[in-house]
Protein backbone atom coordinates (compact mmCIF):
# COMPACT_ATOMS: atom_id res chain seq x y z
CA UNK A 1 124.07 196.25 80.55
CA UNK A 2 121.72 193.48 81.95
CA UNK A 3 123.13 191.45 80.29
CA UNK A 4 126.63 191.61 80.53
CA UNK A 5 125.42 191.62 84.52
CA UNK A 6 123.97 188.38 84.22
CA UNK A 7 126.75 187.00 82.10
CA UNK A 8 129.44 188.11 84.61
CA UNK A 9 127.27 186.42 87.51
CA UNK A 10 127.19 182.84 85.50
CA UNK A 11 130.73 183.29 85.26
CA UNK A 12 131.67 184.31 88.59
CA UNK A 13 129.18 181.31 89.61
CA UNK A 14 131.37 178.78 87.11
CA UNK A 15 134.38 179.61 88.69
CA UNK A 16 133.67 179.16 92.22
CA UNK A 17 131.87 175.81 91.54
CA UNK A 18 135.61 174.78 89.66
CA UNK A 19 137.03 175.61 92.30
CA UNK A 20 135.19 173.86 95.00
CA UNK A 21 133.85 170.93 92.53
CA UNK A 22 136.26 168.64 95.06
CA UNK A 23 135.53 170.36 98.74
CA UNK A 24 131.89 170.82 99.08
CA UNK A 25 132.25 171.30 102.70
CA UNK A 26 129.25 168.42 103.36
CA UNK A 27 131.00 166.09 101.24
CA UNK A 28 133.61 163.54 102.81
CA UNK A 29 136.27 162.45 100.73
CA UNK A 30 139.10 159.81 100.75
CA UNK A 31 142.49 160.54 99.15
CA UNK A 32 145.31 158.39 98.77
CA UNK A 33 148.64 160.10 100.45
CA UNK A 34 149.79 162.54 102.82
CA UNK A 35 147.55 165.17 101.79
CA UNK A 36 144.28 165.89 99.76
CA UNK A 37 145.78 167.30 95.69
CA UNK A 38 143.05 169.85 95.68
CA UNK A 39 144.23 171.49 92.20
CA UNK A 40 141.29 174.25 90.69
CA UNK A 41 138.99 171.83 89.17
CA UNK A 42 139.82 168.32 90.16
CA UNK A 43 140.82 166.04 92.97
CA UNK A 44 143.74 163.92 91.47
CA UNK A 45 144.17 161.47 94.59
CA UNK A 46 140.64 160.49 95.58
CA UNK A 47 139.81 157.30 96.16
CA UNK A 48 136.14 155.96 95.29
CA UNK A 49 137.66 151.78 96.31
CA UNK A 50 140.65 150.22 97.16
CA UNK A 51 141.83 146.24 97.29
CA UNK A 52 143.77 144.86 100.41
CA UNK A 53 145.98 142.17 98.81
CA UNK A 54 146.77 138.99 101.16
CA UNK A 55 150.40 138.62 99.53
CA UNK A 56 151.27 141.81 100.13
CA UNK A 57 149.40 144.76 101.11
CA UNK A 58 147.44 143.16 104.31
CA UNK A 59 146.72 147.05 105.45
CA UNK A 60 145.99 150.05 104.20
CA UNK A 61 145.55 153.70 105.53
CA UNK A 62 144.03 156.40 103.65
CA UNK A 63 143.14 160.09 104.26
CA UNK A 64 139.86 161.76 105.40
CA UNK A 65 138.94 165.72 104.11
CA UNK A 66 136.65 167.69 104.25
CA UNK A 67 133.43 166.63 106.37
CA UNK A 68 132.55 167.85 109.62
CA UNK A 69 135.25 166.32 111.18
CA UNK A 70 134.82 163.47 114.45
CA UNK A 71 134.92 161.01 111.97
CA UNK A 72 134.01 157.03 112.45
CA UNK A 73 133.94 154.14 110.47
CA UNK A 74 132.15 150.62 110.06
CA UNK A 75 132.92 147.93 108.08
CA UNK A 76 130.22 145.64 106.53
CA UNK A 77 131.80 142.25 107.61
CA UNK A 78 134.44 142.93 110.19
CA UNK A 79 135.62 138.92 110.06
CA UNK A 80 136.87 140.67 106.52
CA UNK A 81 138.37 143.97 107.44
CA UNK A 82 138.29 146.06 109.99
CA UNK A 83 138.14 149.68 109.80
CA UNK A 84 138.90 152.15 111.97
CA UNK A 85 139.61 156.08 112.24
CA UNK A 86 142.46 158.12 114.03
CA UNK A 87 143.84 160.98 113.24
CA UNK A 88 141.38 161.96 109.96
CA UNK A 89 143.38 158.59 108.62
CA UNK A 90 141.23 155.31 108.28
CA UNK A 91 142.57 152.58 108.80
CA UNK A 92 141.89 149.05 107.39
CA UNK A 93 143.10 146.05 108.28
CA UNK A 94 142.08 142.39 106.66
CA UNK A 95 142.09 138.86 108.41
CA UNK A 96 143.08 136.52 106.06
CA UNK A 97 139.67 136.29 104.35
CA UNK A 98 139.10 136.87 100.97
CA UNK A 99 135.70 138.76 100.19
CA UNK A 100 133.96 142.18 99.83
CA UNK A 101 132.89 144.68 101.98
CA UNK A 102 131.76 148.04 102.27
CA UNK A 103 133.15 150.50 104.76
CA UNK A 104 131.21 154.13 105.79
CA UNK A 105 133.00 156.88 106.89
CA UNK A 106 130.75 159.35 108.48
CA UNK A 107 130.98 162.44 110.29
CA UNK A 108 129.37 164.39 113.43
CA UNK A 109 126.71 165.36 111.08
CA UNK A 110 125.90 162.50 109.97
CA UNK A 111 127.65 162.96 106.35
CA UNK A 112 128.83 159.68 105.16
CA UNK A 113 131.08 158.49 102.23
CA UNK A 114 131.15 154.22 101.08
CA UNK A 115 134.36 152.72 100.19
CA UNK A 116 134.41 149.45 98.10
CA UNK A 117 136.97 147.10 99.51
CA UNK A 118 138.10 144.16 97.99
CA UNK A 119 140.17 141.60 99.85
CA UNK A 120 141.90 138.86 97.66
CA UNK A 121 145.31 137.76 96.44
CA UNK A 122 147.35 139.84 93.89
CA UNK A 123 148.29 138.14 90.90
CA UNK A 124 150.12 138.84 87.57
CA UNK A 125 148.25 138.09 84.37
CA UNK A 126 150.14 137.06 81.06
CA UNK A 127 148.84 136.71 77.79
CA UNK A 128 150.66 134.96 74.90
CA UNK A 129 150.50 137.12 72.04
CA UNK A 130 151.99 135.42 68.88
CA UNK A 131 152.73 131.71 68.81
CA UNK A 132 156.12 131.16 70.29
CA UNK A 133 158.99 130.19 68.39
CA UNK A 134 161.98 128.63 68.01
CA UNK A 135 164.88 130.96 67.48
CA UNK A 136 168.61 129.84 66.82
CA UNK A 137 171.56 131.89 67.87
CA UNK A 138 174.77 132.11 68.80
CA UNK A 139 176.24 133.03 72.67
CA UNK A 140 178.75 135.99 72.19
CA UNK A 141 179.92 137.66 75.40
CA UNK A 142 176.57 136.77 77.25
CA UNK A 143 174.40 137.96 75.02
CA UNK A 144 172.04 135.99 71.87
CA UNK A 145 172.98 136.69 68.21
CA UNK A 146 170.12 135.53 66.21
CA UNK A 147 171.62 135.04 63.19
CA UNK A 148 170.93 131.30 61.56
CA UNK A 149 171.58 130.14 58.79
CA UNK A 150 167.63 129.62 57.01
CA UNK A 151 168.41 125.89 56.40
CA UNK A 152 168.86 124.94 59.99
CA UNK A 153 165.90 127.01 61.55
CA UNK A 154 163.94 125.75 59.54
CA UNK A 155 165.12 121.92 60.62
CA UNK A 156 165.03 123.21 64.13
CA UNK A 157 161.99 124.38 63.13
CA UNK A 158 160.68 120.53 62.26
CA UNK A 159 162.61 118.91 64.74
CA UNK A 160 160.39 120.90 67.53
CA UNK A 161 157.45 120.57 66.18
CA UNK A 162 156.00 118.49 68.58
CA UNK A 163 157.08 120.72 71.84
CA UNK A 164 154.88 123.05 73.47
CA UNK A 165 154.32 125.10 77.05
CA UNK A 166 151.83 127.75 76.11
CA UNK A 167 150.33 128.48 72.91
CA UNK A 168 148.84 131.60 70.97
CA UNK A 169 146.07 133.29 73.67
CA UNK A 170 146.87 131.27 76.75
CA UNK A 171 147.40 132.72 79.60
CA UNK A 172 149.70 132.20 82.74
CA UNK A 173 148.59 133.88 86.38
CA UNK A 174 151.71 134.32 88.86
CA UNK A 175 150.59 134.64 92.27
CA UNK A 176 153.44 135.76 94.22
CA UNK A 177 154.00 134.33 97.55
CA UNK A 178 155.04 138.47 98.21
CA UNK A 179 153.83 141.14 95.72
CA UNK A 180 156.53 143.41 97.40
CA UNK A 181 159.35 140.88 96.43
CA UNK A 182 158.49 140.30 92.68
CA UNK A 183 161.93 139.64 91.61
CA UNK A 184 164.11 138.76 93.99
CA UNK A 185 166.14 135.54 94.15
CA UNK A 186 164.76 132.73 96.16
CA UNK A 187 161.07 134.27 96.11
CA UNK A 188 158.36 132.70 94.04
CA UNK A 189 154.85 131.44 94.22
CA UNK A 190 152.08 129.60 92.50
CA UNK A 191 151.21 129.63 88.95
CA UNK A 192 148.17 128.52 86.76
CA UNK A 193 148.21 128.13 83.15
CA UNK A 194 144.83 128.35 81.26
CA UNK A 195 143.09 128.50 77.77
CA UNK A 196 141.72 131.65 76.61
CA UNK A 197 138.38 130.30 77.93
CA UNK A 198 139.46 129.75 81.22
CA UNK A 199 140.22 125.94 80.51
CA UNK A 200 142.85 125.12 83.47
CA UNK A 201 145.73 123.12 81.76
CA UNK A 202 148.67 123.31 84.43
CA UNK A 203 148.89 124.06 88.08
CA UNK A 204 152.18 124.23 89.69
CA UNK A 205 155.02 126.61 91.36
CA UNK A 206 157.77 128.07 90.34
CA UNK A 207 160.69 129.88 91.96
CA UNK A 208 163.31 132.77 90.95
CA UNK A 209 166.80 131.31 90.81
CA UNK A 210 170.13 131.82 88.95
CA UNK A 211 170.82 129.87 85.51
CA UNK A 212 172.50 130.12 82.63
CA UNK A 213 171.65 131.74 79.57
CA UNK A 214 174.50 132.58 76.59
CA UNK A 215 177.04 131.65 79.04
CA UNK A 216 176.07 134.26 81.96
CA UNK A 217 174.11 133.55 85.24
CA UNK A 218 171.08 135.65 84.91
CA UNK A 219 167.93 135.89 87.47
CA UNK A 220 165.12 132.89 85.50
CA UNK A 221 161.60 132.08 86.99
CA UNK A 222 161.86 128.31 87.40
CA UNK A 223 158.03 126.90 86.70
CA UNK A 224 157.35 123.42 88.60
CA UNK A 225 154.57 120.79 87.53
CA UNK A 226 153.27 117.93 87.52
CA UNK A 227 153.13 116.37 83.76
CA UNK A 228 151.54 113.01 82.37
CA UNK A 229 152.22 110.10 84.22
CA UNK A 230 152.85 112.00 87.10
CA UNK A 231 156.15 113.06 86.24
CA UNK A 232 157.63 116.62 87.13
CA UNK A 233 158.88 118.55 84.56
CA UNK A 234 160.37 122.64 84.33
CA UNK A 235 160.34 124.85 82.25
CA UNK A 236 163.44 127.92 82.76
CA UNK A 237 162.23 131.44 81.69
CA UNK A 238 164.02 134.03 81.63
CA UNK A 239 162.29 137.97 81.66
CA UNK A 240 164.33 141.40 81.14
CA UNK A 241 161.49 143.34 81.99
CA UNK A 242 162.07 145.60 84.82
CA UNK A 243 158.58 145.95 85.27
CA UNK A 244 158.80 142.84 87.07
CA UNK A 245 161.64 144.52 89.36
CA UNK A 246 159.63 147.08 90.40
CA UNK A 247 156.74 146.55 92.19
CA UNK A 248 155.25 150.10 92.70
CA UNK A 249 154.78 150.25 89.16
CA UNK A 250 152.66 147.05 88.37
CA UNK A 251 150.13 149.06 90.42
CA UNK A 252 150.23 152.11 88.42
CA UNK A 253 151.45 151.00 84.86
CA UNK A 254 148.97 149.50 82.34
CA UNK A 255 149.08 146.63 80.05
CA UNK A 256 152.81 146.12 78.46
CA UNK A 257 154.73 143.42 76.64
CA UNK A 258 157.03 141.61 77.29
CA UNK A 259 159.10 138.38 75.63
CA UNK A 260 159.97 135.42 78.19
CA UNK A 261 162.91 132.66 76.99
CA UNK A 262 163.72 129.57 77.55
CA UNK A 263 166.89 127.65 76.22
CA UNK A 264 165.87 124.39 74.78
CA UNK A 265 169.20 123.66 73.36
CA UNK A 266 169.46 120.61 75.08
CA UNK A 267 166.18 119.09 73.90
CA UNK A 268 166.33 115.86 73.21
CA UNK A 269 164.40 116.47 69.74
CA UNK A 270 167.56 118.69 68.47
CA UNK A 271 170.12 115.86 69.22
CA UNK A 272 171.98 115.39 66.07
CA UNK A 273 171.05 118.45 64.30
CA UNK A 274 172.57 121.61 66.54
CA UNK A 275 176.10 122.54 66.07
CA UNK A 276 177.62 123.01 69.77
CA UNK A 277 177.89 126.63 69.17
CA UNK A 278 174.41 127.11 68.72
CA UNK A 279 172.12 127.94 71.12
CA UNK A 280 168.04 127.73 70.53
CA UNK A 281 165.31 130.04 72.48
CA UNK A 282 161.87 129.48 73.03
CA UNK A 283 160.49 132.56 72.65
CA UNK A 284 157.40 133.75 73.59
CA UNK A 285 156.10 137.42 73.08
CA UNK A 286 153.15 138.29 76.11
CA UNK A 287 151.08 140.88 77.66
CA UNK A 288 151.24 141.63 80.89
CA UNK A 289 148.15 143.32 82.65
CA UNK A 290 149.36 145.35 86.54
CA UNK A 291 148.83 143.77 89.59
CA UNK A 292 145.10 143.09 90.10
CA UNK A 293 142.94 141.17 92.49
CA UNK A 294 142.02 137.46 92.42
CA UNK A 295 138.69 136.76 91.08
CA UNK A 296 136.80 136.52 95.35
């Protein structure tokens, strides 16, 4: 029996920890939200750092529970953000300076919680995959039929040989001039191209307009740069992904791929060999990491 009194008392004992593992009534926490999702067991929307982004989300307010209420709040470097508290919300606001700081939230106790803040600019991270190719097809009611004969991809093949934009583990970084405006026409931003090792081998802009792919006017990111000799050259890609579209979910998503192309028909290299109603794509398979933070 004293057993079984003992055993019921450990699990009694279990079961209220559970269920206030998240609301120790000393401890403050900071939850993403309207309200604190306080499910038996976990805290689903706490929040142990967050990143102000300088293209995008300048501001951010999150939630205070739990604590002994009369809350405050200091920042570390207020030239970075400031933070401030009203209405169990705290509020942070950056300046235009990239950096890292800590904020404390404390209470009339004197209980305290840190919050790692990171202010930077938000960028979009693409990694080549394979090593792009050359694909030939034929326009039919605005959409690509790859279906060439083997004979003449594999002179289109030869004939391109010597063109290239990004190769097998580069990597392009898009840093929106808006992270809220991914995808819409007339937006854009800058955009670095670099080795795998970090080796920077293009720097330049580029721009979401209308062009022309199989005959249709489609939405293409327009990359701008500054080639040998000084000369500008661009490069039209075009991206179906609508994880580009939407830009609540390149903070949530993970890593996904995703093919950009770019119609090279009118290469000088294929002059003589492409029959006009062929078309050929550039077409390069990548992985695209969410929204993340500049390197501060």
């Amino acid at each position: 029996m004293k057993t079984k009194t003992l055993l019921g008392f450990f699990l009694l004992s279990l079961m209220a920890f559970c269920i206030s593992a998240c609301q120790d009534d000393a401890e403050i926490i900071l939850f993403s939200g309207s309200e604190l999702i306080d499910e038996t067991g976990t805290c689903t929307n706490t929040i142990s750092s967050t990143v102000l982004y300088l293209n995008g989300w300048e501001a951010e307010n999150i939630g205070i529970a739990n604590g002994k209420g009369g809350y405050s709040a200091q920042s570390s470097d207020e030239t970075i953000v400031t933070a401030t508290v009203n209405d169990n919300r705290l509020w942070l606001s950056s300046h235009g300076k990239k950096g890292k700081v800590t904020v404390t939230v404390s209470d009339k106790d004197g209980n305290y919680v840190t919050l790692p803040v990171t202010v930077s600019y938000g960028v979009l991270t693409f990694t080549c995959l394979d090593q792009p190719e050359f694909q030939v097809s034929r326009p039919n009611e605005g959409m690509l039929l790859f279906d060439a004969e083997d004979d003449l991809q594999e002179k289109v093949n030869a004939a391109m040989v010597f063109y290239s934009f990004i190769n097998k583990g580069d990597i392009c970084v898009l840093r929106p001039d808006d992270v809220y405006r991914l995808s819409e026409e007339g937006e854009g931003g800058k955009f670095t191209y670099k080795t795998k090792d970090e080796q920077v081998l293009v720097e330049g802009t580029y721009r979401i307009e209308w062009a022309s792919l199989a005959g249709k006017k489609k939405k293409a990111f327009v990359f701008t740069y500054t080639g040998e000799n000084d000369v500008e050259k661009q490069h039209t890609f075009f991206n179906f992904s609508p994880y580009l579209g939407t830009q609540s979910l390149t903070r949530e998503r993970g890593p996904i791929t995703t093919a950009w192309l770019e119609d090279v028909s009118d290469s000088p290299y294929l002059e003589g060999i492409l029959p006009a109603d062929r078309t050929v794509v550039y077409w390069v398979d990548t992985m695209i990491s969410s929204l993340s933070a500049e390197e501060v």
